[in-house]
PDB file of N, CA and C in Angstrom:
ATOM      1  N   UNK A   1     154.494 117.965  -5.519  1.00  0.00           N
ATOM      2  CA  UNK A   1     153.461 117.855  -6.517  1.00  0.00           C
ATOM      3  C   UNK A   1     154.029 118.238  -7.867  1.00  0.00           C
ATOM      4  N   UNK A   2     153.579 117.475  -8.781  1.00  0.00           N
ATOM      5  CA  UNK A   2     154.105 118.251 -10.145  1.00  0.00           C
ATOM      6  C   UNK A   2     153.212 118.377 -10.757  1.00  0.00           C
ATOM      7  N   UNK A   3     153.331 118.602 -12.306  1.00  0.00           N
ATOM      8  CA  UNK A   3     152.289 119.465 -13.000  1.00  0.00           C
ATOM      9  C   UNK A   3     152.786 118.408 -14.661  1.00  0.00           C
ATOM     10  N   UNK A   4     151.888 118.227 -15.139  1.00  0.00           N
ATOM     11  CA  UNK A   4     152.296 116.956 -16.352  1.00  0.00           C
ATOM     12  C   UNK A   4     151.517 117.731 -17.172  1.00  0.00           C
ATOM     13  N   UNK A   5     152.312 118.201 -18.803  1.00  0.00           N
ATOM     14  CA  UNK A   5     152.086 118.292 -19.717  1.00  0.00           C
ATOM     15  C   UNK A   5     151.753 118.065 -20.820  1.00  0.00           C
ATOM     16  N   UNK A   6     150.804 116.841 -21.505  1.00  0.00           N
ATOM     17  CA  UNK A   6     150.833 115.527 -22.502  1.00  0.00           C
ATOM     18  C   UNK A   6     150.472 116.356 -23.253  1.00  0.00           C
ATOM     19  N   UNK A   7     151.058 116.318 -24.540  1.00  0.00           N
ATOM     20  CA  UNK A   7     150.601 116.817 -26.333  1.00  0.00           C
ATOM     21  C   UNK A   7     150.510 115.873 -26.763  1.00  0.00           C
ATOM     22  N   UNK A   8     149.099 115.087 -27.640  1.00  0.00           N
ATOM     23  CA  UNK A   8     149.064 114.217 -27.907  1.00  0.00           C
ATOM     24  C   UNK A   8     148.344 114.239 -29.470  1.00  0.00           C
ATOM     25  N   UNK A   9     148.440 113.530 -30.123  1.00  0.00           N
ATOM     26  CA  UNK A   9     147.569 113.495 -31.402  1.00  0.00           C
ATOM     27  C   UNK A   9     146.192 113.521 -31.290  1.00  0.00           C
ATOM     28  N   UNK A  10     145.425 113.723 -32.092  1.00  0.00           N
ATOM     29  CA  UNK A  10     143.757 113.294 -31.740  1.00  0.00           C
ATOM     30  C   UNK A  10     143.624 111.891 -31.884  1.00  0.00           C
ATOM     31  N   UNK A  11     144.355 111.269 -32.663  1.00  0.00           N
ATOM     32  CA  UNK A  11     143.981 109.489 -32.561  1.00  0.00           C
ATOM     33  C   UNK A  11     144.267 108.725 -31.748  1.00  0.00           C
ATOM     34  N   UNK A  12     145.082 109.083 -30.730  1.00  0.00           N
ATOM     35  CA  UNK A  12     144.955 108.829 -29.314  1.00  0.00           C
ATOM     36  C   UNK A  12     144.538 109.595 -28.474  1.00  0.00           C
ATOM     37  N   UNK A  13     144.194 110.245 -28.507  1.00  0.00           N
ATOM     38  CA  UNK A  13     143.710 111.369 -27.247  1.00  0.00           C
ATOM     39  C   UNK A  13     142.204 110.259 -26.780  1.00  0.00           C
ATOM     40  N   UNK A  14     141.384 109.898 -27.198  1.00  0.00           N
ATOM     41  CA  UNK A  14     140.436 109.020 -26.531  1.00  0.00           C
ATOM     42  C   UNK A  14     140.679 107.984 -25.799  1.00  0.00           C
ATOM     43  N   UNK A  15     142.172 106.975 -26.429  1.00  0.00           N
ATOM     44  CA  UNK A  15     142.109 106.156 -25.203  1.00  0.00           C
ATOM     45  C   UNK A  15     143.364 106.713 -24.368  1.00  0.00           C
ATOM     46  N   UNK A  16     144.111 107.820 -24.305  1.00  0.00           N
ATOM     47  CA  UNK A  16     144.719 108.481 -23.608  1.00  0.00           C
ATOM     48  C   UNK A  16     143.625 109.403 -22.393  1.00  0.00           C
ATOM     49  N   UNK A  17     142.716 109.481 -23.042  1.00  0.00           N
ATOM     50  CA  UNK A  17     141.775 109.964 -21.955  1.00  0.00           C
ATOM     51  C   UNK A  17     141.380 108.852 -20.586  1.00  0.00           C
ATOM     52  N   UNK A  18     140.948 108.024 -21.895  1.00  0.00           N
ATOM     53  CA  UNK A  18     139.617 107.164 -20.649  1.00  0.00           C
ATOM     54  C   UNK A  18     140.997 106.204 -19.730  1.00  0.00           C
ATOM     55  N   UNK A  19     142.282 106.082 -20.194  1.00  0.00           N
ATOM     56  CA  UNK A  19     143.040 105.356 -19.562  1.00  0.00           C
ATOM     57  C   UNK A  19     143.620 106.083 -18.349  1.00  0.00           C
ATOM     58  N   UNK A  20     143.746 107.406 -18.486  1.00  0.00           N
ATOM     59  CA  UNK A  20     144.081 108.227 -17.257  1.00  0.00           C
ATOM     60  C   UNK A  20     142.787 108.317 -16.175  1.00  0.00           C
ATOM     61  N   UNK A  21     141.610 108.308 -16.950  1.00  0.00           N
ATOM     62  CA  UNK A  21     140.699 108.666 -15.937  1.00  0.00           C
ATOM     63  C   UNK A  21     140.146 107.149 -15.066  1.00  0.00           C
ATOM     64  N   UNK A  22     140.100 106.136 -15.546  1.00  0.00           N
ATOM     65  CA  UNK A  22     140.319 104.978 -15.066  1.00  0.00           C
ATOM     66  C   UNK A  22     141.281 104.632 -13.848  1.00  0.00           C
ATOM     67  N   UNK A  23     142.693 105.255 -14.267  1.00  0.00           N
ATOM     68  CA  UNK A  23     143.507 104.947 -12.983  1.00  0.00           C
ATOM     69  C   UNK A  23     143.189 106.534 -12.253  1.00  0.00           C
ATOM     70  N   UNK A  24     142.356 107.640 -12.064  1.00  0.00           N
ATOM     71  CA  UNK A  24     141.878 107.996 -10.855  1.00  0.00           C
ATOM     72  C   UNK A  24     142.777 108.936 -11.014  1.00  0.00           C
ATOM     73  N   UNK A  25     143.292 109.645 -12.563  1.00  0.00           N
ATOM     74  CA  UNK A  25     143.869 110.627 -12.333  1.00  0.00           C
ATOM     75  C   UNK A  25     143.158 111.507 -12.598  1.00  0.00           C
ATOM     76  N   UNK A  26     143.032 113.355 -12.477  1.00  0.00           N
ATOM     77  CA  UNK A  26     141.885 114.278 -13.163  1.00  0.00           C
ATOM     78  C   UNK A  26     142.804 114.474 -13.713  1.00  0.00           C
ATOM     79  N   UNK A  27     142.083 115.106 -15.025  1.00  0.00           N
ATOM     80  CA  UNK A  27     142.591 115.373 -16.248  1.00  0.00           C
ATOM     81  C   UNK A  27     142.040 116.616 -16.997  1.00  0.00           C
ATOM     82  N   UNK A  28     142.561 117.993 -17.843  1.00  0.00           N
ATOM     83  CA  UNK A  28     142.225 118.845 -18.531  1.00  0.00           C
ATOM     84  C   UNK A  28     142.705 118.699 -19.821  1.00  0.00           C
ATOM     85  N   UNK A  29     141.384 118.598 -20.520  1.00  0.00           N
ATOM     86  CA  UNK A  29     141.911 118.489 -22.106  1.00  0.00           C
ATOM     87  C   UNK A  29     141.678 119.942 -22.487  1.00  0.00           C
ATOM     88  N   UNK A  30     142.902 120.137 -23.446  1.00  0.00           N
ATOM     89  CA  UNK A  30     142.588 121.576 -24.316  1.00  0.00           C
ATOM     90  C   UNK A  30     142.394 121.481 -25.877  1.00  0.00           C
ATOM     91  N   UNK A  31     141.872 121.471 -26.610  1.00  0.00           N
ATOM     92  CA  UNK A  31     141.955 121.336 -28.234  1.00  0.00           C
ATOM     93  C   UNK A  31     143.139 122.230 -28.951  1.00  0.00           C
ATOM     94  N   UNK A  32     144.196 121.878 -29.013  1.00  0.00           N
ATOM     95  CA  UNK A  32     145.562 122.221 -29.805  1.00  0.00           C
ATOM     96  C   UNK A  32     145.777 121.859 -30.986  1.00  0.00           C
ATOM     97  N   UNK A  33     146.606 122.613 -31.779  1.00  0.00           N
ATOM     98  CA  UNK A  33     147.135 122.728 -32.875  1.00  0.00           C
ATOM     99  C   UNK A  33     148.436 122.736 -33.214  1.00  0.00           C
ATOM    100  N   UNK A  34     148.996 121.171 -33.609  1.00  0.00           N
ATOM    101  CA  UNK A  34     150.612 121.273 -33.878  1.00  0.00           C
ATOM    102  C   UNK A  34     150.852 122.473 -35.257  1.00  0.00           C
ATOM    103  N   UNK A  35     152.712 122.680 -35.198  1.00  0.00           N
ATOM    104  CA  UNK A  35     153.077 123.768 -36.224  1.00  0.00           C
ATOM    105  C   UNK A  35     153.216 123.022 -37.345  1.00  0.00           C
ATOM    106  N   UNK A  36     153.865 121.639 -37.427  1.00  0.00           N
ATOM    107  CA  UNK A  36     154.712 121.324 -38.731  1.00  0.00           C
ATOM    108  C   UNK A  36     153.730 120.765 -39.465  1.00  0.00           C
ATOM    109  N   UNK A  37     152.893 119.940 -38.929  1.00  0.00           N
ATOM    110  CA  UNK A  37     151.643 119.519 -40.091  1.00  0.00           C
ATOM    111  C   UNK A  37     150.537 120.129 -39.873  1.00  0.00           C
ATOM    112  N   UNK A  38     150.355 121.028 -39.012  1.00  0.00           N
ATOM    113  CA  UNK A  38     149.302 121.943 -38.493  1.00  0.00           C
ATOM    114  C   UNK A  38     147.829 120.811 -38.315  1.00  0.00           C
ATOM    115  N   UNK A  39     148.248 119.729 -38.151  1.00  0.00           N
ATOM    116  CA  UNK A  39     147.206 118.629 -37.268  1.00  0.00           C
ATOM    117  C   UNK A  39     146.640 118.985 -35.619  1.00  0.00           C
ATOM    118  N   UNK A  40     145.366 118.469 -35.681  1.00  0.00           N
ATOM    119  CA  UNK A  40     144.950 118.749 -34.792  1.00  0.00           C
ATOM    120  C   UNK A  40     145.938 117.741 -33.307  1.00  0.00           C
ATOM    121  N   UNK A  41     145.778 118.526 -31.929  1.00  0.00           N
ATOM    122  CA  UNK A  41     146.105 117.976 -31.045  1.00  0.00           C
ATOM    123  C   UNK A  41     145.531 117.730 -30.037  1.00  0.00           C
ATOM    124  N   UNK A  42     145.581 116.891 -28.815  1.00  0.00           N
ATOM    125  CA  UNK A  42     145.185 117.587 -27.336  1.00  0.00           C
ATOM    126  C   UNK A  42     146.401 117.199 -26.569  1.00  0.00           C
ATOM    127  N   UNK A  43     145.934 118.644 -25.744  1.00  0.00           N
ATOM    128  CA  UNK A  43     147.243 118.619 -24.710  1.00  0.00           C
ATOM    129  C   UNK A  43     145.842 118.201 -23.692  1.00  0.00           C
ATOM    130  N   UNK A  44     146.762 117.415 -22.667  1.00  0.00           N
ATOM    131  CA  UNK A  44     146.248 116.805 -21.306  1.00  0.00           C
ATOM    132  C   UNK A  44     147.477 117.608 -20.501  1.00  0.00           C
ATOM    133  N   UNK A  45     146.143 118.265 -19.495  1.00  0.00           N
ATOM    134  CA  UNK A  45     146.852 118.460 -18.190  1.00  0.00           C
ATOM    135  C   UNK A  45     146.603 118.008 -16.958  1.00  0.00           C
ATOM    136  N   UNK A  46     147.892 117.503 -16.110  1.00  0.00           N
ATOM    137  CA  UNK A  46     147.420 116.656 -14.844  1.00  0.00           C
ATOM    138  C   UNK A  46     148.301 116.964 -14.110  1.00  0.00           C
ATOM    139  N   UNK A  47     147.330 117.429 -12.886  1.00  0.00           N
ATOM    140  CA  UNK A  47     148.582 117.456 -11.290  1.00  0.00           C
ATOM    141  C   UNK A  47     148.407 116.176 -10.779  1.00  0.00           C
ATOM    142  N   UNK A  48     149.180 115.932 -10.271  1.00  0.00           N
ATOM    143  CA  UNK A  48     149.826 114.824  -9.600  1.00  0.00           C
ATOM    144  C   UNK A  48     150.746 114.716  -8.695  1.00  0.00           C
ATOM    145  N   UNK A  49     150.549 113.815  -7.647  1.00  0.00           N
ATOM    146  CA  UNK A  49     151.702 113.861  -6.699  1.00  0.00           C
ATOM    147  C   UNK A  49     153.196 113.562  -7.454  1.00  0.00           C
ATOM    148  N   UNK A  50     154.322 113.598  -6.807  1.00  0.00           N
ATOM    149  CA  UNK A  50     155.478 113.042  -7.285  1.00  0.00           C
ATOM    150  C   UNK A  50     155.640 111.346  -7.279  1.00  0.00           C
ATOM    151  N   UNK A  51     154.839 110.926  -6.582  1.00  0.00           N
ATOM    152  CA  UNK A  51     155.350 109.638  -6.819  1.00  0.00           C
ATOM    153  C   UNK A  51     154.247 108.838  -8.041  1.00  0.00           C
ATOM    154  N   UNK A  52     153.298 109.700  -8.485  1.00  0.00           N
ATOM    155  CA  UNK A  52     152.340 109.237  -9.527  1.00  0.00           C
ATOM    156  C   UNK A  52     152.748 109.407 -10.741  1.00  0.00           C
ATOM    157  N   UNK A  53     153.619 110.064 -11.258  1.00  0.00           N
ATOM    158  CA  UNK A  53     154.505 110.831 -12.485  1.00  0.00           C
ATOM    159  C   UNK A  53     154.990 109.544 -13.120  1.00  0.00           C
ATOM    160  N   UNK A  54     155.444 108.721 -12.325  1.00  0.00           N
ATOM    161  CA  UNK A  54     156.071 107.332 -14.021  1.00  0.00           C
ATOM    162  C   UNK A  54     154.935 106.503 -13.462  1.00  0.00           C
ATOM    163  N   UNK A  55     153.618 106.849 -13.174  1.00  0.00           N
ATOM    164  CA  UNK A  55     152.200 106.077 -13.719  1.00  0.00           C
ATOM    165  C   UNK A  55     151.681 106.794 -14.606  1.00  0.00           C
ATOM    166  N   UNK A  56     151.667 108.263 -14.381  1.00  0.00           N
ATOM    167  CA  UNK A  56     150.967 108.722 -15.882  1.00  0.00           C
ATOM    168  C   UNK A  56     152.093 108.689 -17.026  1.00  0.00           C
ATOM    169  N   UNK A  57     153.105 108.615 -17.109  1.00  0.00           N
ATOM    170  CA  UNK A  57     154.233 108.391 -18.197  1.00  0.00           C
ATOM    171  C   UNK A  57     153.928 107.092 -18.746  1.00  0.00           C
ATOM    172  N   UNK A  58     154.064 106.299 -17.859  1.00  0.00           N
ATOM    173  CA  UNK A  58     153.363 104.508 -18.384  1.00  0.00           C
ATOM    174  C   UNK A  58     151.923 104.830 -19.209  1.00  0.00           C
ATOM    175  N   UNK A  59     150.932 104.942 -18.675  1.00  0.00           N
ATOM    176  CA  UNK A  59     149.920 104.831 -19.397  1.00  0.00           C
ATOM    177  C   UNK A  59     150.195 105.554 -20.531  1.00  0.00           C
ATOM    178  N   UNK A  60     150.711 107.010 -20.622  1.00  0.00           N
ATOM    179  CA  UNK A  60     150.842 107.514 -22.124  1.00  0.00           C
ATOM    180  C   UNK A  60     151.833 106.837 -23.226  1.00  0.00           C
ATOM    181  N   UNK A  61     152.596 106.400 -22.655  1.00  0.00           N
ATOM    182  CA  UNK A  61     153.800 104.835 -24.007  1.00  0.00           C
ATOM    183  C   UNK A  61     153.100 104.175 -24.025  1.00  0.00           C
ATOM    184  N   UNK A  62     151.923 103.958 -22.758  1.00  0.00           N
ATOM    185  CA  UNK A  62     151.362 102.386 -23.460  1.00  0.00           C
ATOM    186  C   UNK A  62     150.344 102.804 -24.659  1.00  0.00           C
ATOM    187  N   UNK A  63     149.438 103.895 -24.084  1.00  0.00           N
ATOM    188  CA  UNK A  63     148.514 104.750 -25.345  1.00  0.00           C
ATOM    189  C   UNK A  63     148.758 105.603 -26.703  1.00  0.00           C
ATOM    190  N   UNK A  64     149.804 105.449 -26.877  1.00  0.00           N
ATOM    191  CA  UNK A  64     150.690 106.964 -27.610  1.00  0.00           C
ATOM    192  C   UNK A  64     151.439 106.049 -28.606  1.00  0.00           C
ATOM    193  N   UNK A  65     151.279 105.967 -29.876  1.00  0.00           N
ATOM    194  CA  UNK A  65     151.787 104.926 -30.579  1.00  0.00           C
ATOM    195  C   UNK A  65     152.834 105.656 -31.763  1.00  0.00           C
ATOM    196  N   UNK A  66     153.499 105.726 -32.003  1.00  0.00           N
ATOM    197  CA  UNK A  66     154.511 106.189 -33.384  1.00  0.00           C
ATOM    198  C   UNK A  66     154.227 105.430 -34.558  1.00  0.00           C
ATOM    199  N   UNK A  67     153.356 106.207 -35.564  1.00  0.00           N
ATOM    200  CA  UNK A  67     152.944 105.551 -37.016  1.00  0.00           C
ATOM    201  C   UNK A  67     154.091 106.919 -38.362  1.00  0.00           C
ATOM    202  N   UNK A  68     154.165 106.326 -39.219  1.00  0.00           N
ATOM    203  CA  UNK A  68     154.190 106.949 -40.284  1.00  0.00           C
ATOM    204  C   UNK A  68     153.026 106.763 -41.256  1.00  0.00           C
ATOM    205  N   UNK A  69     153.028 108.387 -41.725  1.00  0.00           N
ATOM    206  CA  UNK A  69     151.829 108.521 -42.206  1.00  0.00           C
ATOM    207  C   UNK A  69     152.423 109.417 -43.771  1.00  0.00           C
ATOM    208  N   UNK A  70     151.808 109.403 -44.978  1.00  0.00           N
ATOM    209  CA  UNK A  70     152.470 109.614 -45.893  1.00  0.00           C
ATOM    210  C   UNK A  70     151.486 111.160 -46.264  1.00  0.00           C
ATOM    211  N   UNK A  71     152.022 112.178 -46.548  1.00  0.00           N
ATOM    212  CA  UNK A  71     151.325 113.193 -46.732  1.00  0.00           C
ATOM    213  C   UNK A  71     152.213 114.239 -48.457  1.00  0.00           C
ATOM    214  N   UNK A  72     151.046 114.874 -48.634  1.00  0.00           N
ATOM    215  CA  UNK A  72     151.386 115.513 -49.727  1.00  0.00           C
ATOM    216  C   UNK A  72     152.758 116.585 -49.356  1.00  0.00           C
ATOM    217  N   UNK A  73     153.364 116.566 -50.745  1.00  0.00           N
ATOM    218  CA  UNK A  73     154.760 117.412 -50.315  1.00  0.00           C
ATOM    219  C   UNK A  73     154.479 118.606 -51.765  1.00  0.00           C
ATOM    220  N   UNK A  74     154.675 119.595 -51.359  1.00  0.00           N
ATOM    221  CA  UNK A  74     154.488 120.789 -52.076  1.00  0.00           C
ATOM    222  C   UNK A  74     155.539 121.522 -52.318  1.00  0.00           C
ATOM    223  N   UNK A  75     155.964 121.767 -53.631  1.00  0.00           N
ATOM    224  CA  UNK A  75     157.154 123.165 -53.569  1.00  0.00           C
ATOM    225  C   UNK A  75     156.721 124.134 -54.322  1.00  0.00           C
ATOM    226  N   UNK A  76     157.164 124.912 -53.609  1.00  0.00           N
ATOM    227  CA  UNK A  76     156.734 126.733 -54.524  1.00  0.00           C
ATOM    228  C   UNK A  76     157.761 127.290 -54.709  1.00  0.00           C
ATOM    229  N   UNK A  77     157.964 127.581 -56.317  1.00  0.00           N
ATOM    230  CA  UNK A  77     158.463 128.487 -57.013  1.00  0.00           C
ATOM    231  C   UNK A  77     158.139 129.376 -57.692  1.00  0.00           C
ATOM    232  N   UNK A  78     158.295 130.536 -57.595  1.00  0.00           N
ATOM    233  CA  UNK A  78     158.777 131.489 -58.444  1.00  0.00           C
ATOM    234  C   UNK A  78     156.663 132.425 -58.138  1.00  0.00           C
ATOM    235  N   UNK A  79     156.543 131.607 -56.854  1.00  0.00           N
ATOM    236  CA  UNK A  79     155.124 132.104 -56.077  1.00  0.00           C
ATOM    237  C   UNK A  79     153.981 131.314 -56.932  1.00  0.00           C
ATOM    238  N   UNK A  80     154.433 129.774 -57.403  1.00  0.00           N
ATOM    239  CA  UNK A  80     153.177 128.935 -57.926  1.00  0.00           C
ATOM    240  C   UNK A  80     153.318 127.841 -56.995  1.00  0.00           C
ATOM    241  N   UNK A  81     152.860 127.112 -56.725  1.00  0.00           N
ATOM    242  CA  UNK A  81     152.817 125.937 -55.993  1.00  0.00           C
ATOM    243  C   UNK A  81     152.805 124.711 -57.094  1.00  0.00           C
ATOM    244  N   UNK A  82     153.758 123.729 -56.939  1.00  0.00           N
ATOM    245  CA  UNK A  82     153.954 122.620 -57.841  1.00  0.00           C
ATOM    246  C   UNK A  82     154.000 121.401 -56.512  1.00  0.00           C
ATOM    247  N   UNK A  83     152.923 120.216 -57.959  1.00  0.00           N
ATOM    248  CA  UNK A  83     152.877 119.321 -56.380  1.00  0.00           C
ATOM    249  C   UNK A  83     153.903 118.058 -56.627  1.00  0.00           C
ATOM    250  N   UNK A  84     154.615 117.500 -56.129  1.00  0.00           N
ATOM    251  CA  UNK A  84     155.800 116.548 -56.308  1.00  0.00           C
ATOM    252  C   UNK A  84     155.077 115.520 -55.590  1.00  0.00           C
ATOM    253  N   UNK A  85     156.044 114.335 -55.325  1.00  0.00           N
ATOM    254  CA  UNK A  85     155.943 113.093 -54.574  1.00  0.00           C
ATOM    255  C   UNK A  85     155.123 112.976 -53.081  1.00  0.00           C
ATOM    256  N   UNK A  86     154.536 112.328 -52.617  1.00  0.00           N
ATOM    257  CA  UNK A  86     154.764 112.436 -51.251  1.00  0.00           C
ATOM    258  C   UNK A  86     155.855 112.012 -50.033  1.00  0.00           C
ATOM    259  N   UNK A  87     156.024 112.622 -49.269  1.00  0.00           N
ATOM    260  CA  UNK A  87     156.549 112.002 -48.145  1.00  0.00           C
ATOM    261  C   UNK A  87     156.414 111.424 -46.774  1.00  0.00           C
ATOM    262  N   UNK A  88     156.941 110.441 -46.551  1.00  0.00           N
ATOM    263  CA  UNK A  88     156.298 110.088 -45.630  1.00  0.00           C
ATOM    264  C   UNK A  88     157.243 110.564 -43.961  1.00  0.00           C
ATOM    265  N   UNK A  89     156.470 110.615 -43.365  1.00  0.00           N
ATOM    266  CA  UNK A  89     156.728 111.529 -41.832  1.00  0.00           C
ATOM    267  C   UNK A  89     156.190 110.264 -40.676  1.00  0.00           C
ATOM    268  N   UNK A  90     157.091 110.750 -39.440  1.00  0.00           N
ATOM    269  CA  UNK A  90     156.169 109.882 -38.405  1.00  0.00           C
ATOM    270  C   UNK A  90     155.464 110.886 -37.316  1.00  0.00           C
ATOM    271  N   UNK A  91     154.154 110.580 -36.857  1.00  0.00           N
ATOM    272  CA  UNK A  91     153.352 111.223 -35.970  1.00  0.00           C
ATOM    273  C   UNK A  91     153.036 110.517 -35.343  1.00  0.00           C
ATOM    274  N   UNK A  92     152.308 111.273 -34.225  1.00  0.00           N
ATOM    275  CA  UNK A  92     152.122 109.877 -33.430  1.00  0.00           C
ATOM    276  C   UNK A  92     152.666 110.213 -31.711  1.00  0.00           C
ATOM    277  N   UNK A  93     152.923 109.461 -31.200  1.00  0.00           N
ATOM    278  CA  UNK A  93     153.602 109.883 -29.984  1.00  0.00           C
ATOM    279  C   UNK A  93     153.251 111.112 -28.987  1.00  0.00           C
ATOM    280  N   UNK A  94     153.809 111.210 -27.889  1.00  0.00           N
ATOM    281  CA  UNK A  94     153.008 112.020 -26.912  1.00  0.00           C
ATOM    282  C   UNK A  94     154.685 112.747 -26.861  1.00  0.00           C
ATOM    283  N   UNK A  95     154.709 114.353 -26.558  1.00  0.00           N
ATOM    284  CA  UNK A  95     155.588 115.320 -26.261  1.00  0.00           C
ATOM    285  C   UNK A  95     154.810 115.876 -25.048  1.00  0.00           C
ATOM    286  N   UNK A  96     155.600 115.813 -23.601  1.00  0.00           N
ATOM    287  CA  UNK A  96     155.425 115.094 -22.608  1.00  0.00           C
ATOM    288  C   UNK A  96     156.758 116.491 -21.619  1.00  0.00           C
ATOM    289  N   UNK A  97     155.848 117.364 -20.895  1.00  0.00           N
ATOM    290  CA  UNK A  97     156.550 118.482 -19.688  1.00  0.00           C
ATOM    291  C   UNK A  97     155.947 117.921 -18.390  1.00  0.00           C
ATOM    292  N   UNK A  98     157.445 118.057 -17.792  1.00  0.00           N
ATOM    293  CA  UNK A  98     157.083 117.992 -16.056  1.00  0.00           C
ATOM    294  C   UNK A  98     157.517 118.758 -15.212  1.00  0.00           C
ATOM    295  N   UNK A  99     156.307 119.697 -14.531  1.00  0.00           N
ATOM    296  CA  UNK A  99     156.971 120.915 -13.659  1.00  0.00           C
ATOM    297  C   UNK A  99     156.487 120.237 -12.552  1.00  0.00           C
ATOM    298  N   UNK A 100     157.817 121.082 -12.118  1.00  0.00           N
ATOM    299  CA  UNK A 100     157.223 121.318 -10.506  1.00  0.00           C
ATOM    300  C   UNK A 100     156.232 122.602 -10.097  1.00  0.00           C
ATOM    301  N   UNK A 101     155.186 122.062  -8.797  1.00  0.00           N
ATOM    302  CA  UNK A 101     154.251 122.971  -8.698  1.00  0.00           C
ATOM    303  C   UNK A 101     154.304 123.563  -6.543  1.00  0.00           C
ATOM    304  N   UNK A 102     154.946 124.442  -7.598  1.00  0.00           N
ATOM    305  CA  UNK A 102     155.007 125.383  -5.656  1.00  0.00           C
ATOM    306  C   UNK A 102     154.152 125.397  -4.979  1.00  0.00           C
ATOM    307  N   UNK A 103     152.723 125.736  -5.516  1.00  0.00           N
ATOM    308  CA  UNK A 103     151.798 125.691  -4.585  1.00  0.00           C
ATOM    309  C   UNK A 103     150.166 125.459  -5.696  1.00  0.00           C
ATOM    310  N   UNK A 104     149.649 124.658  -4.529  1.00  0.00           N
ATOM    311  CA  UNK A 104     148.099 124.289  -5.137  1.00  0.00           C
ATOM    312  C   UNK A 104     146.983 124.570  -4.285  1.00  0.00           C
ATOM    313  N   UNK A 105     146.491 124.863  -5.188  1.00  0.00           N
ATOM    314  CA  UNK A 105     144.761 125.387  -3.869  1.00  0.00           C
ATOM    315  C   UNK A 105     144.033 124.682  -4.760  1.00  0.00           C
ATOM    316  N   UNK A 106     142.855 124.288  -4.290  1.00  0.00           N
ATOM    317  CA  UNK A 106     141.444 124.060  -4.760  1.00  0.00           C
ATOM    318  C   UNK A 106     140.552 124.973  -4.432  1.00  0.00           C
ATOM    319  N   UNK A 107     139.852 125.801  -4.916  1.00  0.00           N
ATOM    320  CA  UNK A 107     138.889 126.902  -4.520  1.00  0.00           C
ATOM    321  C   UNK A 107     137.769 126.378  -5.138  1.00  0.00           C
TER     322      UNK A 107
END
């Protein structure tokens, strides 16, 4: 059995949802918070057998898209904040752990 970790953006997290729960996997969403753009996230968690692991990997590449998105760029000197150009960054995409799970109960 393993244990699947999905971090996902919020602009996919809806059809990253309904596409896992469709193919009959259960699923735990948590409301997360990435560090570098401090954007909202959800992590999905799913046990799964071992041989179900590159079906939930498939559905998340097929749901999980890589955009660039252009955001304000800020520098601080001398403890003022000055606002410069923007830059543009890519977000997007699913960051994606697979454990193994020693033991499972249902209670």
């Amino acid at each position: 059995m393993k244990l699947v970790f999905a971090i996902v953006g919020n602009d996919d997290a809806p059809l990253v949802n309904s596409s896992l729960t469709k193919a009959g996997f259960q699923v735990t969403k948590l409301a997360t918070t990435g560090g570098f753009l401090r954007a909202g996230n959800t992590t999905f968690i799913i046990g799964t057998d071992d041989e179900k692991v590159d079906q939930v990997l498939n559905l998340l590449r097929k749901q999980c898209s890589r955009r660039t998105q252009m955001i304000p760029n800020t520098a601080t000197m001398d403890g003022a904040m000055y606002s410069s150009y923007p830059i543009e960054v890519t977000v997007g995409g699913a960051t994606v752990f697979v454990l193994n799970v020693d033991r499972f109960e249902k209670l």
